[in-house]
N, C-alpha and C. Protein backbone atom coordinates (compact mmCIF):
# COMPACT_ATOMS: atom_id res chain seq x y z
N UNK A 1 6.66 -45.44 -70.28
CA UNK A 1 5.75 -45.52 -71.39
C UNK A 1 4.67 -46.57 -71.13
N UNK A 2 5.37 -47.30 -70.33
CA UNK A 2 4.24 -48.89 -70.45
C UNK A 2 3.15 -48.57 -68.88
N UNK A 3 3.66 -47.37 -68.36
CA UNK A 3 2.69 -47.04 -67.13
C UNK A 3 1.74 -46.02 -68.19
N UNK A 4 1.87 -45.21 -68.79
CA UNK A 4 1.16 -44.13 -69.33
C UNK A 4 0.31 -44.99 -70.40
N UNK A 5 0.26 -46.12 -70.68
CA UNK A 5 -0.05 -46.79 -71.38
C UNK A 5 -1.64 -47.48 -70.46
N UNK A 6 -0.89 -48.02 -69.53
CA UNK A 6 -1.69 -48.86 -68.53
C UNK A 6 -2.97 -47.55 -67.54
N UNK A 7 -2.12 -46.83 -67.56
CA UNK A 7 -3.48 -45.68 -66.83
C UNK A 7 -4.46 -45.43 -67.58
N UNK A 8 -4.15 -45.02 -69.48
CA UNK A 8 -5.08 -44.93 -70.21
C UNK A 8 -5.74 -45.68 -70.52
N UNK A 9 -5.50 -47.05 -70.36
CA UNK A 9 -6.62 -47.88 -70.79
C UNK A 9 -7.31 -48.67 -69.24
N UNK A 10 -6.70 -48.25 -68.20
CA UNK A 10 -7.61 -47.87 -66.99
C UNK A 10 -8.68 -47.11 -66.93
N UNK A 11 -8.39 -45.80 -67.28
CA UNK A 11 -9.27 -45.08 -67.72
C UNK A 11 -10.34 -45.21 -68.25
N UNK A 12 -10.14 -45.45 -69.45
CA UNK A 12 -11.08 -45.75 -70.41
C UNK A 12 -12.17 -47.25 -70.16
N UNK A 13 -11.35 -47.76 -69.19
CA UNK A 13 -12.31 -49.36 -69.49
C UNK A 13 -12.84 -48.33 -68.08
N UNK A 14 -12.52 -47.58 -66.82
CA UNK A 14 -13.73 -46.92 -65.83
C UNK A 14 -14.53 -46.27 -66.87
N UNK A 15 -14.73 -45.30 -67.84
CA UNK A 15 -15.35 -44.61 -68.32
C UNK A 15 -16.38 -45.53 -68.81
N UNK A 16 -16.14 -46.91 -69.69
CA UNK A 16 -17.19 -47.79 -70.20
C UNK A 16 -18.18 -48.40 -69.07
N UNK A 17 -17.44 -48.56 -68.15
CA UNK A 17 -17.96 -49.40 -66.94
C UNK A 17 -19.12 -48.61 -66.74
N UNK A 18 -18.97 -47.06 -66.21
CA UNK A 18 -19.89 -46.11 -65.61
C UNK A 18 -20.66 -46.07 -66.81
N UNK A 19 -20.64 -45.89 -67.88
CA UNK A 19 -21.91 -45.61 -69.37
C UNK A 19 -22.73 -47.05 -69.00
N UNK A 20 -21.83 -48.47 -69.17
CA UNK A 20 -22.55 -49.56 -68.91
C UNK A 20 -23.65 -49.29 -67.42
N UNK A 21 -22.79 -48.80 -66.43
CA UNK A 21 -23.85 -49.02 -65.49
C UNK A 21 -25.28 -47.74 -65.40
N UNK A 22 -25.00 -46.46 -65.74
CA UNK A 22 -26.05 -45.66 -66.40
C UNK A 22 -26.86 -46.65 -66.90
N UNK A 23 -26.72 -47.30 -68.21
CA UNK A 23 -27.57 -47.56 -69.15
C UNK A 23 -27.87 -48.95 -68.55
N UNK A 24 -27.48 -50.04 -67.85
CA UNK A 24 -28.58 -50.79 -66.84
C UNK A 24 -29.27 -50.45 -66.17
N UNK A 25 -28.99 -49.26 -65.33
CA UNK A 25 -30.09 -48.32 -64.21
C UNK A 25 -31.14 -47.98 -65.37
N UNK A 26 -31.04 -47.42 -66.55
CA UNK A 26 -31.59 -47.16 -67.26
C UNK A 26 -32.70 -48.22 -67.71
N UNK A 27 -32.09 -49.30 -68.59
CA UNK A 27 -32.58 -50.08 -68.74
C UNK A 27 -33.41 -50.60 -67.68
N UNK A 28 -33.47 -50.70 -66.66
CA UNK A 28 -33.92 -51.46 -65.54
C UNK A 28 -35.32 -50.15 -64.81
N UNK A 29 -35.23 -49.18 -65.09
CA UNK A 29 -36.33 -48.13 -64.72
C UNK A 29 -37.38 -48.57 -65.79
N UNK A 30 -36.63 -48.48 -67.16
CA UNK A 30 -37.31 -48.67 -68.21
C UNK A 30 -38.09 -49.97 -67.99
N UNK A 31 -38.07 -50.82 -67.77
CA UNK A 31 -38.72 -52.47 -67.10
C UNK A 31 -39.36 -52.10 -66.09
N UNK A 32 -39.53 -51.06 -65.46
CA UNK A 32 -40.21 -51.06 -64.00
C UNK A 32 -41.52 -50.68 -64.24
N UNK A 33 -41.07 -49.31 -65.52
CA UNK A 33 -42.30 -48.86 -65.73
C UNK A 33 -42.68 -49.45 -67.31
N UNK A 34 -42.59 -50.41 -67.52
CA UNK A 34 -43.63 -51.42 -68.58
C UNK A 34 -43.32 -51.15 -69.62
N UNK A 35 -42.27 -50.23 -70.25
CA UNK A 35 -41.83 -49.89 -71.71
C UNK A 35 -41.69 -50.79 -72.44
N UNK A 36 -42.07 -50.60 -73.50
CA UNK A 36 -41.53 -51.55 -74.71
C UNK A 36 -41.43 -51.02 -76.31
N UNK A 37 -40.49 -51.32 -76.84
CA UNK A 37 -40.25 -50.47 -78.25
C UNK A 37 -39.87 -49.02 -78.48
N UNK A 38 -40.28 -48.28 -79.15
CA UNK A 38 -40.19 -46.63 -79.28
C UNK A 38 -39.64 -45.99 -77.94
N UNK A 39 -41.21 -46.18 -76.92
CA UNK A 39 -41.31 -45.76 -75.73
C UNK A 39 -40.01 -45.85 -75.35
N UNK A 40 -39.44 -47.22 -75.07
CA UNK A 40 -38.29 -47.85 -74.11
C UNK A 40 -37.12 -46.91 -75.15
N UNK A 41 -36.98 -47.18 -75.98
CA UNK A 41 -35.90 -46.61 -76.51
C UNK A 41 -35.61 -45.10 -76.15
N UNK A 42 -37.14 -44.55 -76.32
CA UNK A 42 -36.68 -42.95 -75.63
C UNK A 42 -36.49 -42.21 -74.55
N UNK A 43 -37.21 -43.05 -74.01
CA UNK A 43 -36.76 -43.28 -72.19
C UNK A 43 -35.70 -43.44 -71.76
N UNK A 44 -34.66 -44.78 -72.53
CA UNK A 44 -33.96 -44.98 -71.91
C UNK A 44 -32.77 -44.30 -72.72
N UNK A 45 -32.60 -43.55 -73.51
CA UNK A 45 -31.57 -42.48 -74.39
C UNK A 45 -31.93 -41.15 -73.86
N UNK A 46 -33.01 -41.08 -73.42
CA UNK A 46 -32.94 -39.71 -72.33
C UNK A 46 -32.44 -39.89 -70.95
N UNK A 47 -33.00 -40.92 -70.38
CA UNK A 47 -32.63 -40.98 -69.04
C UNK A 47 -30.92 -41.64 -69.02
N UNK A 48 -29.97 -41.97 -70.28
CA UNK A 48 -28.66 -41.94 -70.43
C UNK A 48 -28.19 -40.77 -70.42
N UNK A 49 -29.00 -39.58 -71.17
CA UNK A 49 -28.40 -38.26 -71.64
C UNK A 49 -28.19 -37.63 -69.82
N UNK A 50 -29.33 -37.97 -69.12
CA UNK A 50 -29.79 -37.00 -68.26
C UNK A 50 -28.29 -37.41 -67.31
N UNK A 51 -28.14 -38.83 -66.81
CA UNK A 51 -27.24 -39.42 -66.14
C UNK A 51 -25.96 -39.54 -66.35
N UNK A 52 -25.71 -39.25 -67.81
CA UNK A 52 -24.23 -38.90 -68.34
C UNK A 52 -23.60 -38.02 -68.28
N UNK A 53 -24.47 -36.69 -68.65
CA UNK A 53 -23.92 -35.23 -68.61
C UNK A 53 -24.18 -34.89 -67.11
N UNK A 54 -24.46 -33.32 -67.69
CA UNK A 54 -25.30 -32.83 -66.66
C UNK A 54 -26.42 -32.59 -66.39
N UNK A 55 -26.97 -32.92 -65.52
CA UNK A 55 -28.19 -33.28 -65.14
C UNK A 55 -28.74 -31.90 -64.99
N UNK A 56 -28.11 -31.26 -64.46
CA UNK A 56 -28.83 -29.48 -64.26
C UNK A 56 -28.98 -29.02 -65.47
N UNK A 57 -28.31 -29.27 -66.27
CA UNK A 57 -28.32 -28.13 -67.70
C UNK A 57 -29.69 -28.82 -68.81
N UNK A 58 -29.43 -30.57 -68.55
CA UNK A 58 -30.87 -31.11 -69.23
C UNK A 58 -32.14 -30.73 -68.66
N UNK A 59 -32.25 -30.59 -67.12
CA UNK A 59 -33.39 -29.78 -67.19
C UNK A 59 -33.62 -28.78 -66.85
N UNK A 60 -33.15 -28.28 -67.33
CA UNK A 60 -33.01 -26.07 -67.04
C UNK A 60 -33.90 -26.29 -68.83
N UNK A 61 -32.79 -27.21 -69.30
CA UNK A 61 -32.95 -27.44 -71.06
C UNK A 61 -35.04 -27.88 -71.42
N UNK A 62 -34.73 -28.95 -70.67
CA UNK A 62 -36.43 -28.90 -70.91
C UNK A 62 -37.44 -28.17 -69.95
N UNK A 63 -36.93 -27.28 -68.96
CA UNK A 63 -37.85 -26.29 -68.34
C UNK A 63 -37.92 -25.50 -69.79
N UNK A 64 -36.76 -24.83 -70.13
CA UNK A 64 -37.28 -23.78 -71.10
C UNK A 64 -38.51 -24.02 -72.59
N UNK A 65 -37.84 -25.32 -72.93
CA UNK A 65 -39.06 -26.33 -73.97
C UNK A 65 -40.24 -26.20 -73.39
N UNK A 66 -40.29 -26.35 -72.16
CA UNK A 66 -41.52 -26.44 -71.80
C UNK A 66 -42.33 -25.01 -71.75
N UNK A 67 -41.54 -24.15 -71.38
CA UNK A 67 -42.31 -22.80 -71.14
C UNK A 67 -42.40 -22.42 -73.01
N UNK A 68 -41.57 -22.70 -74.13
CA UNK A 68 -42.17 -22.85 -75.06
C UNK A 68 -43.00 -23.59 -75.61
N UNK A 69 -43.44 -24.43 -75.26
CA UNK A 69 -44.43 -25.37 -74.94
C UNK A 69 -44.32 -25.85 -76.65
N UNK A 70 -43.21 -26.69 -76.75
CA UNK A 70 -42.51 -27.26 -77.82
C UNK A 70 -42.94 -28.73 -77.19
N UNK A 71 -43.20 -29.48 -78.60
CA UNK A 71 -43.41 -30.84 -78.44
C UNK A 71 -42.22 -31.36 -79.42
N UNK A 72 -42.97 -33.03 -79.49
CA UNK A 72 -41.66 -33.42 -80.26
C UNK A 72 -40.71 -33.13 -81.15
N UNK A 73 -40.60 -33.32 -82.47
CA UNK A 73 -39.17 -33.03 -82.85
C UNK A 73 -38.25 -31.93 -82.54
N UNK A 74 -39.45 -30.65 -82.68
CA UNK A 74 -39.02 -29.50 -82.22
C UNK A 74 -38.36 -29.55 -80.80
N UNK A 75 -39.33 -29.74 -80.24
CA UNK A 75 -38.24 -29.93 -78.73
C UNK A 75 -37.40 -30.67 -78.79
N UNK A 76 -37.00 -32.00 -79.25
CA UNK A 76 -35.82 -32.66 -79.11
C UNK A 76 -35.15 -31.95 -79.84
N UNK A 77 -35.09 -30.92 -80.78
CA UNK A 77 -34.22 -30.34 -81.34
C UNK A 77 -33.46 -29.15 -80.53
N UNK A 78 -34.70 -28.75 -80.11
CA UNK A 78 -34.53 -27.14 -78.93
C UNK A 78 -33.23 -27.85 -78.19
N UNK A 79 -34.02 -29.02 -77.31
CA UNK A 79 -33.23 -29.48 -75.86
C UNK A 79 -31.66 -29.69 -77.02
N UNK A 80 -31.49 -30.35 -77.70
CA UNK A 80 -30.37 -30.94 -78.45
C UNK A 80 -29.38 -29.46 -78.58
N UNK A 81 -30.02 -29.16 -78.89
CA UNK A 81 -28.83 -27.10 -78.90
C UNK A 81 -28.72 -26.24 -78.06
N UNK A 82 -29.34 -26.55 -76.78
CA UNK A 82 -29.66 -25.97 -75.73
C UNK A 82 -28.75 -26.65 -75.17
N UNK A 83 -28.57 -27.64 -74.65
CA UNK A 83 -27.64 -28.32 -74.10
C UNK A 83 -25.73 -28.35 -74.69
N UNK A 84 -25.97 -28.52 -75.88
CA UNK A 84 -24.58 -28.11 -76.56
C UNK A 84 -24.48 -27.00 -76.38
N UNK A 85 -24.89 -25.98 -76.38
CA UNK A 85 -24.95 -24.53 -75.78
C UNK A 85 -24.17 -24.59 -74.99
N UNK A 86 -24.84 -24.69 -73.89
CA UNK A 86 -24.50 -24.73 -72.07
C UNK A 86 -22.93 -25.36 -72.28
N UNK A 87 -23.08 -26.22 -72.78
CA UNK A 87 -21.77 -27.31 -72.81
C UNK A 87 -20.62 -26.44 -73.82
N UNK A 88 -20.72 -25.94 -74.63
CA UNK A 88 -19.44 -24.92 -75.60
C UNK A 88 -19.57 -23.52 -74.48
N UNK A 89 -20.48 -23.29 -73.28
CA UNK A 89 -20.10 -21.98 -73.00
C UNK A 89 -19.90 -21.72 -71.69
């Protein structure tokens, strides 16, 4: 019990580690290229999404936005169900 115990929270502290290090790479692109505020925030919650999941299906997800030539909310909405899509099927 006390091993099944110890793997899961092995686990779980690798799983935080890798989100932490995404989101410094993140953070740290975001600083390269001069962001600050809004910008930085959406930059760097996309470029988490892109590096967390899958990377093929986010942009298959905004090729298609794009050929609808969807801008903001709408497209973050498109990509947002497009991607859960891919991901339930």
């Amino acid at each position: 019990m006390n091993k099944c115990i110890t793997v899961m929270v092995l686990a779980l502290a690798g799983l935080a580690s890798s989100a932490h290090a995404a989101d410094a790479a993140c953070e740290a692109k975001a600083g390269e290229k001069k962001l600050a505020g809004a910008a930085k925030n959406s930059f760097v919650k996309k470029c988490e999404r892109e590096s967390g999941g899958d990377g093929a299906t986010q942009k298959a997800c905004d090729a298609k936005a794009a050929e609808k030539k969807l801008a903001g909310a709408a497209k973050n909405s498109f990509i947002k169900k497009c991607t859960k899509d891919a991901a339930a099927g």
